[in-house]
Protein backbone atom coordinates (compact mmCIF):
# COMPACT_ATOMS: atom_id res chain seq x y z
CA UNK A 1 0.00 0.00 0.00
CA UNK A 2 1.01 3.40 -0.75
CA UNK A 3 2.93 5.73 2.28
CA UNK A 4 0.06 7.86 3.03
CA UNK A 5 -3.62 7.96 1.26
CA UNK A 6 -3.42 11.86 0.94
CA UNK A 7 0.17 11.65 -1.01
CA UNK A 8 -1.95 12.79 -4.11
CA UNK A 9 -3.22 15.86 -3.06
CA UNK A 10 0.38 16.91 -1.41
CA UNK A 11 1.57 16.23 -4.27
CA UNK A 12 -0.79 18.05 -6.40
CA UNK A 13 -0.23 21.27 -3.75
CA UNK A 14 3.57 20.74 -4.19
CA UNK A 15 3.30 21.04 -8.02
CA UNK A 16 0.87 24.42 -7.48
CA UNK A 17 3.48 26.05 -4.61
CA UNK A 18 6.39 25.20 -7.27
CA UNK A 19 4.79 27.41 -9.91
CA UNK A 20 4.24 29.59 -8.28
CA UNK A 21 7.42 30.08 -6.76
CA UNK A 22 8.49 30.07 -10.19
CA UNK A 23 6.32 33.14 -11.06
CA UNK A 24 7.95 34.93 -7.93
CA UNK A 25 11.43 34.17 -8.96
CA UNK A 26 10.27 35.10 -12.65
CA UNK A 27 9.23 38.78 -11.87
CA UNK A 28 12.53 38.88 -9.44
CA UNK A 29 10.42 39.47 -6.35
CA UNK A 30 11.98 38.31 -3.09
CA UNK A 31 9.34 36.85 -0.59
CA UNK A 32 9.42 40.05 1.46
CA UNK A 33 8.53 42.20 -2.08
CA UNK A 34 5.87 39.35 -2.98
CA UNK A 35 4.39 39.78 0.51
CA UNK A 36 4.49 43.35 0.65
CA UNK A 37 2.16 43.44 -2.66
CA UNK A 38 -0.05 41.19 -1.23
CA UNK A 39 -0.12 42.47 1.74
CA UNK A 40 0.25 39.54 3.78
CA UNK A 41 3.16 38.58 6.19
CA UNK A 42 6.37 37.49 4.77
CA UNK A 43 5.65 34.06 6.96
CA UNK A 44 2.59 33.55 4.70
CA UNK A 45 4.13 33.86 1.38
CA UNK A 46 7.30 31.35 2.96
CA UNK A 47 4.36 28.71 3.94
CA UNK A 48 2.40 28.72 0.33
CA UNK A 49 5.53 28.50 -1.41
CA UNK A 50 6.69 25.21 0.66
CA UNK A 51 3.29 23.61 0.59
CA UNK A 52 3.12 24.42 4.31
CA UNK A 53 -0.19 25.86 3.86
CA UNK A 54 -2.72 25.23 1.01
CA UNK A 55 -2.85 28.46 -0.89
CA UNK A 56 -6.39 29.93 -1.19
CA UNK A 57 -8.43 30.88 -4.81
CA UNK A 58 -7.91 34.62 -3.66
CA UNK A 59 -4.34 34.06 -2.14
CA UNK A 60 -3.24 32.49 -5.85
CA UNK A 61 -4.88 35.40 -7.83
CA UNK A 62 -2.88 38.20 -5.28
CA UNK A 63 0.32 36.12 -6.17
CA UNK A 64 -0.48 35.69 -9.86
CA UNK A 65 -1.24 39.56 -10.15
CA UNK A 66 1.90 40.64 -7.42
CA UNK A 67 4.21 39.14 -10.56
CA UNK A 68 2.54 40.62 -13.48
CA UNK A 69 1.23 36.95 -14.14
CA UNK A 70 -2.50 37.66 -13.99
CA UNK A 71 -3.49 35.70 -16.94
CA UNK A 72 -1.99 32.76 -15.01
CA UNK A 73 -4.31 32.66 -12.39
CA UNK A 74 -7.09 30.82 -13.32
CA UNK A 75 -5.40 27.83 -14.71
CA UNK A 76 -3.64 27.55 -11.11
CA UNK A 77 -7.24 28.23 -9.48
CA UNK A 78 -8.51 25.08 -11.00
CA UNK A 79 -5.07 22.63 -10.37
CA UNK A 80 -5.60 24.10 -6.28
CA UNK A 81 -9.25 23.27 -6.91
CA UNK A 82 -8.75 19.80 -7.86
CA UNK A 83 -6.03 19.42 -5.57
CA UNK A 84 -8.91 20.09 -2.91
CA UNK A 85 -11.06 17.48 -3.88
CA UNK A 86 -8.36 14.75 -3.67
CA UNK A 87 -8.42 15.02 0.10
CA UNK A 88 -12.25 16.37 1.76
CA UNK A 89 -13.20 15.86 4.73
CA UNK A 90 -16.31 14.51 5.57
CA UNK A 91 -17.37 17.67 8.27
CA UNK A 92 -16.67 19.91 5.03
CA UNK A 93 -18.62 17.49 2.42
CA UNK A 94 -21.80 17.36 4.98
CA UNK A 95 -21.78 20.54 6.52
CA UNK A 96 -24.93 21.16 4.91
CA UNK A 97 -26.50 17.86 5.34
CA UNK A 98 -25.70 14.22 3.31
CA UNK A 99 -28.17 14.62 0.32
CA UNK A 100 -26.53 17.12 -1.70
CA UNK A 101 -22.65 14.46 -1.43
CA UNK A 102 -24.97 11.78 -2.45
CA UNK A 103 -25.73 14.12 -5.77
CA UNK A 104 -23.05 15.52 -6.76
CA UNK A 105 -21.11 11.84 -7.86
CA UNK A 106 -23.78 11.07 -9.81
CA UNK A 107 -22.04 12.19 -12.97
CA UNK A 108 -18.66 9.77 -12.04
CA UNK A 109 -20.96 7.05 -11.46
CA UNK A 110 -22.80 7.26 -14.80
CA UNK A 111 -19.70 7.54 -16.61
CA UNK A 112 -17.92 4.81 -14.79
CA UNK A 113 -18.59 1.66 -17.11
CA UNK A 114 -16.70 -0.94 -14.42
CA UNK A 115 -17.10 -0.75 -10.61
CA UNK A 116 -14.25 -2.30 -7.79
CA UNK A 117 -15.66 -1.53 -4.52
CA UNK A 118 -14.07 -3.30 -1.19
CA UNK A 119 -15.46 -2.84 2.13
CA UNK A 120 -14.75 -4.06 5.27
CA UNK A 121 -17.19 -1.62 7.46
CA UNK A 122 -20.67 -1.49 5.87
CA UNK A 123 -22.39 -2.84 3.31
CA UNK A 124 -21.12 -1.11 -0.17
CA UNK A 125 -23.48 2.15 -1.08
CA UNK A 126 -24.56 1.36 -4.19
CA UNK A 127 -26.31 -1.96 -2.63
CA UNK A 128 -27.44 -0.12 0.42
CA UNK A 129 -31.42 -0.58 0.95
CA UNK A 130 -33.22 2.56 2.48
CA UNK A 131 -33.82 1.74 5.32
CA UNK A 132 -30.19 0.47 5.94
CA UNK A 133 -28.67 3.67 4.06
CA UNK A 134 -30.95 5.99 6.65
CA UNK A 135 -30.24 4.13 9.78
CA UNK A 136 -25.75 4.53 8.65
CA UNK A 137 -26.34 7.80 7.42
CA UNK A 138 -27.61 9.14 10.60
CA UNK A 139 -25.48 7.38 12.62
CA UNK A 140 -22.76 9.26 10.95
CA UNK A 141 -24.64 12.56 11.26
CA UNK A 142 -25.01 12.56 14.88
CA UNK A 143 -20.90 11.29 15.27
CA UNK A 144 -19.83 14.17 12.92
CA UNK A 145 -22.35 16.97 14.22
CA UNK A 146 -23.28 17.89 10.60
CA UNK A 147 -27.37 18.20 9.98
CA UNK A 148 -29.11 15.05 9.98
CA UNK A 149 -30.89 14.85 6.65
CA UNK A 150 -30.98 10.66 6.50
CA UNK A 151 -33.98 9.93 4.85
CA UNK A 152 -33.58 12.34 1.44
CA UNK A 153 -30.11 11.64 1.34
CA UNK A 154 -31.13 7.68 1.47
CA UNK A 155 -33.33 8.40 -0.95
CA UNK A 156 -30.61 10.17 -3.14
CA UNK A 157 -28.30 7.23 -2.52
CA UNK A 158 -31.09 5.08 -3.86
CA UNK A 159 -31.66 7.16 -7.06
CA UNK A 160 -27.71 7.00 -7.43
CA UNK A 161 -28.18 3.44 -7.27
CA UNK A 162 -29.88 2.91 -10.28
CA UNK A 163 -26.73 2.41 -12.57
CA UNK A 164 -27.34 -1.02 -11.24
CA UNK A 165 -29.91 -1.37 -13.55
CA UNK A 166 -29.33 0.84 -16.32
CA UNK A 167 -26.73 1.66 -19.04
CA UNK A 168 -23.96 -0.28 -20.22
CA UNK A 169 -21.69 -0.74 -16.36
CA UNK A 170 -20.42 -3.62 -14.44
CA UNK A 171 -19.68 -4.32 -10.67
CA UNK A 172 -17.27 -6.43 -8.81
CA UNK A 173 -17.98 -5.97 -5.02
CA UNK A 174 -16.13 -7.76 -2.06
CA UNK A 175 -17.03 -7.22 1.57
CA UNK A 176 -15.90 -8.62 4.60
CA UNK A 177 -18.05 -11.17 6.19
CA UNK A 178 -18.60 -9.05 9.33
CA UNK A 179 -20.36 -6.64 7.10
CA UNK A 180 -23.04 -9.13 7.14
CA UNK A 181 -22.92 -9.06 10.60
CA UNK A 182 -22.52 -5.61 12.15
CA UNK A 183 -26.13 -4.47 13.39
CA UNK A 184 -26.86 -1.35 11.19
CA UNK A 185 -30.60 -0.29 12.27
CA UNK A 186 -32.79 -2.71 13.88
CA UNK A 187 -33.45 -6.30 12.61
CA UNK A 188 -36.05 -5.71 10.70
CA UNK A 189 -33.93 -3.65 8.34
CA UNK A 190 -30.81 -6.15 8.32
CA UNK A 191 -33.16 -8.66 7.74
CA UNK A 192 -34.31 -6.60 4.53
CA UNK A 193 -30.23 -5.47 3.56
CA UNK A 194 -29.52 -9.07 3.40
CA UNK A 195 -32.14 -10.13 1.50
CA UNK A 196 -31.46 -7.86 -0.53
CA UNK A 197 -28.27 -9.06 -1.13
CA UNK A 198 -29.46 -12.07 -2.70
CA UNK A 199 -31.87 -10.60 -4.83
CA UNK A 200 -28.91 -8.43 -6.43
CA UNK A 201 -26.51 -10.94 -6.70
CA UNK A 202 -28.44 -12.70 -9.49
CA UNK A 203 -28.17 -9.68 -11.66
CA UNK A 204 -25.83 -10.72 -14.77
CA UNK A 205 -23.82 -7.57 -14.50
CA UNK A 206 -22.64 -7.87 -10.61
CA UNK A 207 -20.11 -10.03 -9.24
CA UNK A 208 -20.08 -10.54 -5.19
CA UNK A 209 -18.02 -11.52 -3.29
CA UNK A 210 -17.68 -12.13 0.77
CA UNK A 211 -14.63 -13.01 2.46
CA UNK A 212 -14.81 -15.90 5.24
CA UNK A 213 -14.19 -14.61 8.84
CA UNK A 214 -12.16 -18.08 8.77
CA UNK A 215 -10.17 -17.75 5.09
CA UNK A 216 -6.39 -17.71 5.64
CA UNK A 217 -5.21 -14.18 4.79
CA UNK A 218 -2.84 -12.88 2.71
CA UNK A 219 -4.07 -9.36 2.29
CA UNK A 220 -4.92 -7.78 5.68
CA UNK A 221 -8.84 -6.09 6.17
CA UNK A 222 -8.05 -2.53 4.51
CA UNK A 223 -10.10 0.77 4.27
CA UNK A 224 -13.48 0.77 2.24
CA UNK A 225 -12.15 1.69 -1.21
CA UNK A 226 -13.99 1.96 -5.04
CA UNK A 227 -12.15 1.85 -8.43
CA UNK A 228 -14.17 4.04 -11.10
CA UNK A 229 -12.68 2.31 -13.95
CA UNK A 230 -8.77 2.90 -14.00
CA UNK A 231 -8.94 6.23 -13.46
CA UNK A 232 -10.05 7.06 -10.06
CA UNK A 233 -9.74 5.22 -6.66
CA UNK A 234 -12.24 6.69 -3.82
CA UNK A 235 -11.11 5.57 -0.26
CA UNK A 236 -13.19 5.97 2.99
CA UNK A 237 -11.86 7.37 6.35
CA UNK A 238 -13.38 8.19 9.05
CA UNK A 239 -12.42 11.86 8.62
CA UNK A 240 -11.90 12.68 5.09
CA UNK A 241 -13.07 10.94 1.24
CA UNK A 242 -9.46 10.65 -0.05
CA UNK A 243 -9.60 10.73 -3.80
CA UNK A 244 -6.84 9.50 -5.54
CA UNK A 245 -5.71 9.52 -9.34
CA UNK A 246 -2.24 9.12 -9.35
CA UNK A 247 -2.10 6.18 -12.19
CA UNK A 248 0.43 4.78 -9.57
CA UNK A 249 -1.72 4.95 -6.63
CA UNK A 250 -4.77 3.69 -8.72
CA UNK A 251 -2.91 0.87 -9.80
CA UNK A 252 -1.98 -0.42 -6.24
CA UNK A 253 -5.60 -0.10 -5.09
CA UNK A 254 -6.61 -2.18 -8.35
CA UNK A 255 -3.59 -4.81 -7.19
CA UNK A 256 -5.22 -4.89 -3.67
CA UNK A 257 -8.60 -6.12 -4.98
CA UNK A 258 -7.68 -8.26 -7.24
CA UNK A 259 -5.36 -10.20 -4.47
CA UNK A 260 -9.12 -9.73 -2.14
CA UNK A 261 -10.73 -11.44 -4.69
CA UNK A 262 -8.79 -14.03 -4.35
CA UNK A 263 -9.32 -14.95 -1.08
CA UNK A 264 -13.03 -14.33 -1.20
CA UNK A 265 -16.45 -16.71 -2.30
CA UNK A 266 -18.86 -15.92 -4.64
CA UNK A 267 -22.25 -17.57 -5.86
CA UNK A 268 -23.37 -20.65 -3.52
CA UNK A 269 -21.01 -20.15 -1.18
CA UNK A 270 -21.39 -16.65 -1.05
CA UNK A 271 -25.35 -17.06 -0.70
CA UNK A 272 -24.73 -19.55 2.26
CA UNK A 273 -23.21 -16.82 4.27
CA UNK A 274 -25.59 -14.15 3.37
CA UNK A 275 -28.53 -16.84 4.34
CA UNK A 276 -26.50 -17.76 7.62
CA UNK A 277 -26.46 -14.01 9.03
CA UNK A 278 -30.28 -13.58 8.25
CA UNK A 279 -30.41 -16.67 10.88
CA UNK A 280 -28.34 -15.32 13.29
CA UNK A 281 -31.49 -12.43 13.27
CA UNK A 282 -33.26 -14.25 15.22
């Protein structure tokens, strides 16, 4: 596994504080002179141009227009911009309620034509019931302190859900046999998760896959992750959505699930565990 899941987005800040050091040096401003047209501390300009602090849309347009670069400024708006979005945290994605994150990946998901997803936590979004997907999402509400708006941003996770069934896209899922087993809402709505479960795992499109609390391991239990085709890996802490790109990075991720795979069951057996924690329901 890569050093650090964020190395993406330091990276991609790195690049954006080396040009624009290079714009400084390029007018012949010191940092003092740069600073001084800003009008910021010295100390500021210092930590932008290390990557000690991300640099702001307003702080890169000052800098841009301090070294007669103005036309410059935009393109280095939208690298910081995406260099934002490769590390959010989750208080920042929801601090105006769950509905609107659900929403805005729609776009990725449609264009996405083959799904990874690994998760060791919960069962995977995209085959989250309602009632399971309310009962998580306000559990995770009430632990962040961010509005609680669980049922429409269910729903939304539901509509999102619908690639499932429509277009031209293909899923290989793998969870973690406790998934089947950690209580999420009350029994009545494990009892419907897990049925539905079966009910999605004839579809001819998905593949999944559960791995045995007793297989022998030779990939540890690792943070929820999904693979949008090669080009994007999406990985789940509990603070921050980590977004990498990095072909690198993308490609270890894609290396981790196929080594999963390995280790998990799929079809009868796969069903036999599924049908063994509805039991266990009581």
């Amino acid at each position: 596994m890569s050093a650090s899941p964020s190395s993406s987005a330091q990276a991609a800040r790195e690049a954006i504080a080396v040009r624009l050091g290079g714009l400084r040096r390029e007018a012949e401003l010191t940092g003092h002179e740069l600073a001084l047209r800003c009008g910021w501390s010295p100390a500021k300009s210092s930590r932008i141009e290390r990557a000690r602090t991300p640099a702001s849309d307003a702080d890169i347009r000052a800098w841009c227009e301090a070294c007669g670069a103005g036309s410059q400024a935009e393109d280095l708006v939208a690298a910081n911009r995406q260099a934002d979005q490769m590390y959010v945290h989750w208080q920042k994605l929801h601090r105006h309620g769950m509905r609107r994150a659900q929403e805005e990946v729609v776009p990725l998901y449609r264009q996405t034509r083959h799904f990874r997803v690994y998760c060791s936590n919960v069962v995977p979004g995209m085959l989250q019931t309602e009632a399971y997907a309310a009962a998580l999402l306000s559990s995770i509400a009430a632990f962040q302190g961010t509005p609680d708006d669980s049922d429409t941003a269910a729903a939304s996770r539901i509509e999102r859900s619908r690639v499932l069934h429509e277009g031209d896209h293909r899923f290989a899922l793998l969870m973690e046999e406790t998934v089947l087993r950690y209580r999420i809402g009350d029994e009545a709505t494990m009892a419907g998760q897990l049925g539905y479960l079966l009910a999605v795992m004839a579809l001819p499109n998905v593949s999944l896959g559960v791995i045995p609390f007793t297989t022998r391991r030779h990939v540890w239990p690792l943070e929820a992750f999904y693979l949008f085709d090669n080009r994007r890996a999406s990985v789940e802490l509990l603070t921050a959505a980590v977004n990498v790109t990095a072909p690198s990075e993308v490609a270890t991720y894609a290396k981790a699930f196929s080594q999963l795979a390995e280790i998990a069951v799929h079809g009868a057996a796969a069903r036999a565990l599924i049908s063994e924690a509805i039991t266990s329901l009581g």
